[in-house]
PDB file of N, CA and C in Angstrom:
ATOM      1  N   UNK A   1      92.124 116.442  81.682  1.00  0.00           N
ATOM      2  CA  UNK A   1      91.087 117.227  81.053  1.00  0.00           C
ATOM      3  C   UNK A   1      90.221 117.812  82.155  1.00  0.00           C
ATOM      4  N   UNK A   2      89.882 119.188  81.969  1.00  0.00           N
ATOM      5  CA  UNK A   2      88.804 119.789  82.696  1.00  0.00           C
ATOM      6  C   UNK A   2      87.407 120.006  81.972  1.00  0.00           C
ATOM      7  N   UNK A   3      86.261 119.836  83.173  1.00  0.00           N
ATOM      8  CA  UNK A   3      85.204 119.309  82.819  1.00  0.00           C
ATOM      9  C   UNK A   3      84.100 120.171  83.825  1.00  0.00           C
ATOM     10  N   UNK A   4      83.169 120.224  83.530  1.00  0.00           N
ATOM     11  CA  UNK A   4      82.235 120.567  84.531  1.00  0.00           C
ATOM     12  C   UNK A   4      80.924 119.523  84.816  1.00  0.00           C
ATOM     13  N   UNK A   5      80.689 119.175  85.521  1.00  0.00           N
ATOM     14  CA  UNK A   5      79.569 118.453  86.124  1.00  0.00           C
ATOM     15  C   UNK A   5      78.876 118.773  87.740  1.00  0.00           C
ATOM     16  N   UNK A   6      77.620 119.182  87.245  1.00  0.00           N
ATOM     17  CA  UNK A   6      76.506 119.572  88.602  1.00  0.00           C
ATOM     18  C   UNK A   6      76.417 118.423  89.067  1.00  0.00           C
ATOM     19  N   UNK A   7      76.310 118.400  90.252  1.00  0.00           N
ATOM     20  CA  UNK A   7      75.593 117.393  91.251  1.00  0.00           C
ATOM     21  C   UNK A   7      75.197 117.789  92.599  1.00  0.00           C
ATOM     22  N   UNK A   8      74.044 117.237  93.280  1.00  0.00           N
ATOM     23  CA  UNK A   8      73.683 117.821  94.313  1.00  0.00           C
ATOM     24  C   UNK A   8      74.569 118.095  95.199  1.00  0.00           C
ATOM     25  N   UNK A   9      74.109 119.181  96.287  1.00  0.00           N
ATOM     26  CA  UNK A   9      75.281 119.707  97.375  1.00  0.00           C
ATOM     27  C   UNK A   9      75.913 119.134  98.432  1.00  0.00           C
ATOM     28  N   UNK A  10      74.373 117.944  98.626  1.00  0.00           N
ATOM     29  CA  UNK A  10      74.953 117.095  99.649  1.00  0.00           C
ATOM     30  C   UNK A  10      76.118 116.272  99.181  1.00  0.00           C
ATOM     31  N   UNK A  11      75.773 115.859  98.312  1.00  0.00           N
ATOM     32  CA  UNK A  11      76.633 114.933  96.991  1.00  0.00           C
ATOM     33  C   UNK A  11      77.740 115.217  97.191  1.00  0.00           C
ATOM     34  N   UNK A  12      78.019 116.438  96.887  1.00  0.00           N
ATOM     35  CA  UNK A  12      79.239 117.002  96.825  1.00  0.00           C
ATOM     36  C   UNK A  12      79.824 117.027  98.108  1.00  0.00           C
ATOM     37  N   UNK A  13      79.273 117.638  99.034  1.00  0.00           N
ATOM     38  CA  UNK A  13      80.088 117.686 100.433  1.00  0.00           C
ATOM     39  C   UNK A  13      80.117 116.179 101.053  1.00  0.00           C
ATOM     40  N   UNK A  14      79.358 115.305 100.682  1.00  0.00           N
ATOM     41  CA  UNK A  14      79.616 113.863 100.965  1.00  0.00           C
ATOM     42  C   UNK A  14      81.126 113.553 100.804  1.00  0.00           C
ATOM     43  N   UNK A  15      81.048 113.699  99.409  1.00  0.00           N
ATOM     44  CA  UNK A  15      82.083 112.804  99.091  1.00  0.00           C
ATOM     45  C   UNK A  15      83.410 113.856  98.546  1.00  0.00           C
ATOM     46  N   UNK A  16      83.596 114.970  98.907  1.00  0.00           N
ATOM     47  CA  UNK A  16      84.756 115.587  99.222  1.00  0.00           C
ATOM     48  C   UNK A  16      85.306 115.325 100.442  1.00  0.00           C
ATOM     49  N   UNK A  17      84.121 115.406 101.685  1.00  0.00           N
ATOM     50  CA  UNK A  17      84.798 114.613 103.055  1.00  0.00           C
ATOM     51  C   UNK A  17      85.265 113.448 103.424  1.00  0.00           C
ATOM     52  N   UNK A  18      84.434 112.866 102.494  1.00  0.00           N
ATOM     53  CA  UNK A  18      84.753 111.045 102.019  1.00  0.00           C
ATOM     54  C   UNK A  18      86.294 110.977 101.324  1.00  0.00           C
ATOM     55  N   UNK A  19      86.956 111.788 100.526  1.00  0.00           N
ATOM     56  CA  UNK A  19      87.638 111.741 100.244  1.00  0.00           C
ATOM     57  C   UNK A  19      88.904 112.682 100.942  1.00  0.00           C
ATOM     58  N   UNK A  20      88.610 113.330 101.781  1.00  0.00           N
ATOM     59  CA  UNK A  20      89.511 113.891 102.635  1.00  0.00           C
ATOM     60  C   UNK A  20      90.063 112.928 103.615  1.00  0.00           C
ATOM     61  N   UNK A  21      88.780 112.336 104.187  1.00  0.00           N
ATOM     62  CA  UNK A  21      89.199 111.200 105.014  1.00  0.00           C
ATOM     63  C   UNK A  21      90.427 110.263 104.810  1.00  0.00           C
ATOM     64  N   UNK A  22      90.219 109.922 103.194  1.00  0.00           N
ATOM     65  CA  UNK A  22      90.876 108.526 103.005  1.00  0.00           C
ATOM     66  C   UNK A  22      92.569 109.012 102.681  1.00  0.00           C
ATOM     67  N   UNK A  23      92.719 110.471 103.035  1.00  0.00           N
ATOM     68  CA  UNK A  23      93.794 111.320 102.098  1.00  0.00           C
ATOM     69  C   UNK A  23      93.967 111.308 100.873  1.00  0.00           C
ATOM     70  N   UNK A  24      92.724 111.256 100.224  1.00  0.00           N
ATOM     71  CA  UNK A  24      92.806 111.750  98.646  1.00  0.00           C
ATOM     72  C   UNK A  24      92.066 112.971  98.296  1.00  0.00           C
ATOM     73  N   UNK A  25      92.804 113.674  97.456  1.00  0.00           N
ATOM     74  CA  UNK A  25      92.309 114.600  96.778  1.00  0.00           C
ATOM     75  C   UNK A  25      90.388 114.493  96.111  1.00  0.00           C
ATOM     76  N   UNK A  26      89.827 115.511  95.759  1.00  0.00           N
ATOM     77  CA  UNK A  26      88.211 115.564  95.252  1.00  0.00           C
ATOM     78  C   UNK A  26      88.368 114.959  93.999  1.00  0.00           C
ATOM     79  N   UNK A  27      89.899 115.152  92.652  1.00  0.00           N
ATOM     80  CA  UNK A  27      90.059 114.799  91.917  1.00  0.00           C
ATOM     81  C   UNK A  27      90.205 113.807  91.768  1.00  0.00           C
ATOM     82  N   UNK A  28      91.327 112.553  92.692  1.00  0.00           N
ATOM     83  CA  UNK A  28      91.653 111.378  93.102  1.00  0.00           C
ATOM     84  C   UNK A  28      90.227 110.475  93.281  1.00  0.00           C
ATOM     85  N   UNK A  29      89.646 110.761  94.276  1.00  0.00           N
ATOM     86  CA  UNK A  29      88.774 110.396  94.507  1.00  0.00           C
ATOM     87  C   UNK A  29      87.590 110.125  93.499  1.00  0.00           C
ATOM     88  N   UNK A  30      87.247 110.665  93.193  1.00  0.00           N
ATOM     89  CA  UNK A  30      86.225 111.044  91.884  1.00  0.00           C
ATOM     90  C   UNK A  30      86.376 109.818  90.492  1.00  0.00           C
ATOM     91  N   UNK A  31      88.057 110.194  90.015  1.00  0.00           N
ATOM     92  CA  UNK A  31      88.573 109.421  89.340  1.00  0.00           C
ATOM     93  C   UNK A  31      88.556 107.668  89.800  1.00  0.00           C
ATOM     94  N   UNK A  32      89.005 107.648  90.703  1.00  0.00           N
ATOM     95  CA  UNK A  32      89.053 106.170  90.650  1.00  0.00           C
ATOM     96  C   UNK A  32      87.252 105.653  91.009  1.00  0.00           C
ATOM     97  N   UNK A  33      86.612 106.424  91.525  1.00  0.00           N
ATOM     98  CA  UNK A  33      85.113 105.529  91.791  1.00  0.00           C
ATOM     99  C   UNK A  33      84.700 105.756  89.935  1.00  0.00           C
ATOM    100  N   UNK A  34      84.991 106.687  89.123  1.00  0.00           N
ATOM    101  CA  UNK A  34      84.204 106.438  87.960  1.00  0.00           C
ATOM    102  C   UNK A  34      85.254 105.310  87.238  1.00  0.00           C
ATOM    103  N   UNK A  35      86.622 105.166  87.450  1.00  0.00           N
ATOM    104  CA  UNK A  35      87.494 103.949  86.729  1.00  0.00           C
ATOM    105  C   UNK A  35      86.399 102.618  86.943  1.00  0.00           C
ATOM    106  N   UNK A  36      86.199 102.431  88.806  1.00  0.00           N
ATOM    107  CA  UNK A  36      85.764 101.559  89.203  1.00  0.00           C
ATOM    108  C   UNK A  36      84.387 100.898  88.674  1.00  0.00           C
ATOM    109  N   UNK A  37      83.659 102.226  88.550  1.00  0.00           N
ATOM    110  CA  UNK A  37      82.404 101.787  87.558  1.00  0.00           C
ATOM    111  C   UNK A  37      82.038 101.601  86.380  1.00  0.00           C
ATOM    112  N   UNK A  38      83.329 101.964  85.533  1.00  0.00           N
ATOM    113  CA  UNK A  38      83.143 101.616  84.750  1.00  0.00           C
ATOM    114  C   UNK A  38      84.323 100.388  84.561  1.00  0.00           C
ATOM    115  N   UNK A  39      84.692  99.818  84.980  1.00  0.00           N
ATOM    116  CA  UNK A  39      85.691  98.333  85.191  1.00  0.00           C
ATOM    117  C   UNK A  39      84.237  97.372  85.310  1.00  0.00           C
ATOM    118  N   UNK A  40      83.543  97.359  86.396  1.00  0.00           N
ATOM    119  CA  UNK A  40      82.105  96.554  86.763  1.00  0.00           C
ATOM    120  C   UNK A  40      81.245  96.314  85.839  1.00  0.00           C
ATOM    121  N   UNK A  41      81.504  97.276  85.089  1.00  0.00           N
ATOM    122  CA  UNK A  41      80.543  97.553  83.511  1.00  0.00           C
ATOM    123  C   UNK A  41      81.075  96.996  82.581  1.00  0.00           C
ATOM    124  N   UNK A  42      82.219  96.866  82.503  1.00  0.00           N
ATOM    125  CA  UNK A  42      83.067  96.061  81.477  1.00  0.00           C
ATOM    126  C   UNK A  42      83.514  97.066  80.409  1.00  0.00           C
ATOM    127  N   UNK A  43      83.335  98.628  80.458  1.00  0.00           N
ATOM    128  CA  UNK A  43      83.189  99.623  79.678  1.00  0.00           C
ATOM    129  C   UNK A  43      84.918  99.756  79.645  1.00  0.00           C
ATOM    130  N   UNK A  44      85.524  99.704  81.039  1.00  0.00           N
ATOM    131  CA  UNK A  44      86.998 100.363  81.107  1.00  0.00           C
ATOM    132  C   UNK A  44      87.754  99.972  80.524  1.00  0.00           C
ATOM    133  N   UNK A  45      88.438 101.118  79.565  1.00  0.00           N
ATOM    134  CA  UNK A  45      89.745 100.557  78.498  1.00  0.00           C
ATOM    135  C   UNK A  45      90.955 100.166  79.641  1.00  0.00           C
ATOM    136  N   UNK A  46      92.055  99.483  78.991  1.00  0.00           N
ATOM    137  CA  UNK A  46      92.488  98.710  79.827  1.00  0.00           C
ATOM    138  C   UNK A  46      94.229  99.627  79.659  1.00  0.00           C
ATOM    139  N   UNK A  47      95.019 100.157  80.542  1.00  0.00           N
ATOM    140  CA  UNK A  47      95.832 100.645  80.588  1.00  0.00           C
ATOM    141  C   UNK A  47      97.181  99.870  80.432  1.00  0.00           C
ATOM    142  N   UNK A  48      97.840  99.595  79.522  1.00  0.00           N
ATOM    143  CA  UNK A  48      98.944  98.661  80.019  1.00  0.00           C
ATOM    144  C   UNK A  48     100.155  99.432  79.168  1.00  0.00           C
ATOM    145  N   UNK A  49     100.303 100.634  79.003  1.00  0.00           N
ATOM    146  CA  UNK A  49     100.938 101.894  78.840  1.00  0.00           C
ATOM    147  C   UNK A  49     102.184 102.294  79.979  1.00  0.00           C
ATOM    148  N   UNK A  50     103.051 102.379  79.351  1.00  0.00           N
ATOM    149  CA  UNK A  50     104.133 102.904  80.307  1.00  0.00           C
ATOM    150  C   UNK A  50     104.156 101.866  81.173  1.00  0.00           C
ATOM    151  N   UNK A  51     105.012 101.935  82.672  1.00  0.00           N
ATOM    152  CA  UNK A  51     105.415 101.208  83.642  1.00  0.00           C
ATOM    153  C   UNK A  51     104.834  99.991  83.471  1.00  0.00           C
ATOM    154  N   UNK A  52     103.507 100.025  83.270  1.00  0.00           N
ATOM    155  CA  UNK A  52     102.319  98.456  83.805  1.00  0.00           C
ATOM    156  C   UNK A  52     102.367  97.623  82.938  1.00  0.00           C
ATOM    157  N   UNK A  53     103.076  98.209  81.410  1.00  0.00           N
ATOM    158  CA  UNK A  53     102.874  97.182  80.382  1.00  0.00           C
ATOM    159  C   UNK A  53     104.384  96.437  80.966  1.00  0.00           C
ATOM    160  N   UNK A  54     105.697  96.492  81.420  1.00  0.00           N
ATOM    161  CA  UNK A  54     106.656  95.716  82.436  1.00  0.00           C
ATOM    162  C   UNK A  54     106.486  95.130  83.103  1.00  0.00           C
ATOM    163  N   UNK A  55     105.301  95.330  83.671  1.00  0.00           N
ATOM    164  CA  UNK A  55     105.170  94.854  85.011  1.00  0.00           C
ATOM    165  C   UNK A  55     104.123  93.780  84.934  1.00  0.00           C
ATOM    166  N   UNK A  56     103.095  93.935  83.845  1.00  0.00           N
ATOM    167  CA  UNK A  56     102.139  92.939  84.004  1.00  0.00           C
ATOM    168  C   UNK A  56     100.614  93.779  84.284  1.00  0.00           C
ATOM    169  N   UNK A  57      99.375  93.031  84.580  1.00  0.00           N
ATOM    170  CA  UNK A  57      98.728  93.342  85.019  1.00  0.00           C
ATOM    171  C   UNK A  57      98.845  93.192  86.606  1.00  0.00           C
ATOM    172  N   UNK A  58      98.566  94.710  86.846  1.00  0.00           N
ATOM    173  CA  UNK A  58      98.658  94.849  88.368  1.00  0.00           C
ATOM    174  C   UNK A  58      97.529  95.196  89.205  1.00  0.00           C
ATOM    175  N   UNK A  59      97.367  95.400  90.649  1.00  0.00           N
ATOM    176  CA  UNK A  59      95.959  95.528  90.988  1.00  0.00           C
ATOM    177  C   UNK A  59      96.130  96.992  91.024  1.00  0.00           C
ATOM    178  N   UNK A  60      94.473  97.794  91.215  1.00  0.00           N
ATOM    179  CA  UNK A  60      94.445  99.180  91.215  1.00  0.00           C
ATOM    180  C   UNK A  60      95.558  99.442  92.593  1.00  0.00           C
ATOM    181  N   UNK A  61      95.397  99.070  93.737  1.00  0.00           N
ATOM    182  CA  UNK A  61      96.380  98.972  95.105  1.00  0.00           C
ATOM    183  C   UNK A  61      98.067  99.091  94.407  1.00  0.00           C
ATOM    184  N   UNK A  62      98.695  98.162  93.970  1.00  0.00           N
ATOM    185  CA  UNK A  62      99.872  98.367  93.528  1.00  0.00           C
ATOM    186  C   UNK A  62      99.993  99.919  92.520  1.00  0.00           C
ATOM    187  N   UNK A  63      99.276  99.721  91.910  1.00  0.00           N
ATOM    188  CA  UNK A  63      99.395 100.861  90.872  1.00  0.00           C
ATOM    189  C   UNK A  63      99.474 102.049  91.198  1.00  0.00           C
ATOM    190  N   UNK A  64      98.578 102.225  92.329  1.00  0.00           N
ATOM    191  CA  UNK A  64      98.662 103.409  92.877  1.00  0.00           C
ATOM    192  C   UNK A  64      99.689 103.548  94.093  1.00  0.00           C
ATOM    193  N   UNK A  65     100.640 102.360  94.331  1.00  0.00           N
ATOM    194  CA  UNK A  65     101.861 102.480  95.285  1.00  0.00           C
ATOM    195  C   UNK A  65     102.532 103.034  94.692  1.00  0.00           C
ATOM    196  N   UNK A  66     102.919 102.424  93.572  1.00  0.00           N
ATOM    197  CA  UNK A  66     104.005 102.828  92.677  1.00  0.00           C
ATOM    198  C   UNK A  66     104.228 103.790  92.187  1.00  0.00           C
ATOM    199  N   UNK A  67     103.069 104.550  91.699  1.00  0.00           N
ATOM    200  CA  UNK A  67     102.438 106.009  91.065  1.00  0.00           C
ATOM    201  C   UNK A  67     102.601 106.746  92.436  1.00  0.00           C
ATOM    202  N   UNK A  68     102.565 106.825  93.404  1.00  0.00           N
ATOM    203  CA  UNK A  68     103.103 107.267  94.835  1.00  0.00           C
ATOM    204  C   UNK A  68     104.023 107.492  95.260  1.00  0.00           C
ATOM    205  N   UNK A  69     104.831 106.459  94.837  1.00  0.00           N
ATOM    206  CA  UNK A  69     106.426 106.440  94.942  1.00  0.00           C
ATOM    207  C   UNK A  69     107.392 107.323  94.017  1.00  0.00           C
ATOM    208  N   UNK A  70     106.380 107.186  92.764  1.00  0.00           N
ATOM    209  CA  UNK A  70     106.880 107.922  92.221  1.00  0.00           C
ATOM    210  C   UNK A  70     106.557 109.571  91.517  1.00  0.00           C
ATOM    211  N   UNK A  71     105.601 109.832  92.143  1.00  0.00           N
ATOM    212  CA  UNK A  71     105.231 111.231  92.612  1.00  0.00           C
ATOM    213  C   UNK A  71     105.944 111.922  93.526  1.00  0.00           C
ATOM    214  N   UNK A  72     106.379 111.182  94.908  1.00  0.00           N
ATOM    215  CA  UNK A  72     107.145 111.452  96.172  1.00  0.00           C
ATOM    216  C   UNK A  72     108.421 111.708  95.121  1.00  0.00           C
ATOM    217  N   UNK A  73     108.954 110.988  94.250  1.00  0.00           N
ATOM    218  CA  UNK A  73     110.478 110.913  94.273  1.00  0.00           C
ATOM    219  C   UNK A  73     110.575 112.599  93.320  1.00  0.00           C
ATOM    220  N   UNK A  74     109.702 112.715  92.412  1.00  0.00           N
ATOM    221  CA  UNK A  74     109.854 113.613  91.545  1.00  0.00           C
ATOM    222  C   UNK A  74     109.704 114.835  92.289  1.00  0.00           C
ATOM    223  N   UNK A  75     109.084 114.567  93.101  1.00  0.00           N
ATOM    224  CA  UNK A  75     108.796 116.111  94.444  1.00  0.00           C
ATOM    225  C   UNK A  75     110.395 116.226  94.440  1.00  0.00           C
ATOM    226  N   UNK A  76     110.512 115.257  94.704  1.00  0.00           N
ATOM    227  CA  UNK A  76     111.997 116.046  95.160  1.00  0.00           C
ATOM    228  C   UNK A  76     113.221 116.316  94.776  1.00  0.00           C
ATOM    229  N   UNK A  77     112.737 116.148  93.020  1.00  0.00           N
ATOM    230  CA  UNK A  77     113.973 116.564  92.003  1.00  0.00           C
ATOM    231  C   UNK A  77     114.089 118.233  92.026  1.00  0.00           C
ATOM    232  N   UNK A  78     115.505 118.304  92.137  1.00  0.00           N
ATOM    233  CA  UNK A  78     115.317 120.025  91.611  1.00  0.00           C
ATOM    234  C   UNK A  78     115.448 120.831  90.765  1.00  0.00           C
ATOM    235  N   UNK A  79     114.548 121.490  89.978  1.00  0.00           N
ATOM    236  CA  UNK A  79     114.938 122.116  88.509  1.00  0.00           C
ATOM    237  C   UNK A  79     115.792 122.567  88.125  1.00  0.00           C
ATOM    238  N   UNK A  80     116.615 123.297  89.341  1.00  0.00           N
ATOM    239  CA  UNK A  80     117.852 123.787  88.911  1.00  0.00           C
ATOM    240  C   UNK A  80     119.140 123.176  88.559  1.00  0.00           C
ATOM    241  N   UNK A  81     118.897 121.616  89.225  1.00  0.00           N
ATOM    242  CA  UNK A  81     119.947 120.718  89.078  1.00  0.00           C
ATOM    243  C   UNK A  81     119.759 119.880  87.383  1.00  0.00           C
ATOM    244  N   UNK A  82     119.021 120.137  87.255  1.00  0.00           N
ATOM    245  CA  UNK A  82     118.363 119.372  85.808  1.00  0.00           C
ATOM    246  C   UNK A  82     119.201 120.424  84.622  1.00  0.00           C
ATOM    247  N   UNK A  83     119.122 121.311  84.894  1.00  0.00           N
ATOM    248  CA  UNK A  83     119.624 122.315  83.667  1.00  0.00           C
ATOM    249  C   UNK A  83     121.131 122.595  83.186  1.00  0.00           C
TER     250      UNK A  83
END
């Protein structure tokens, strides 16, 4: 979903560089600190959908290996071979 939200400029250039650093995307980034705060809060619905409900509860670290792995692999399917 797309969304709009203001926040100050420093704000913003903070933590787009903050997140360049770590090699994540502004979107990546963004996403997992609001998952995170709201996990602390006790607010976060709990995902166990697709892959994770197999696997168990996993840590955010694994989840996002795996979701990695398998981003990389799909890069490199080719559409034309699919058809």
């Amino acid at each position: 979903m797309k969304t709009t939200i203001e926040i100050p400029d420093e704000l913003f250039r903070h933590t787009k560089a903050t997140a360049a650093l770590a090699g994540e995307t502004l979107k990546e980034y963004v996403t997992t600190a609001i998952r995170e705060r709201l996990e602390r809060s006790g607010a976060a619905p709990r995902d166990d959908r697709g892959w994770r409900s197999v696997f168990g509860l996993a840590t955010r670290e694994q989840v996002r290996e795996v979701d990695q792995v398998v981003a990389e692999d799909l890069e490199r399917v080719d559409p034309q071979e699919w058809r």
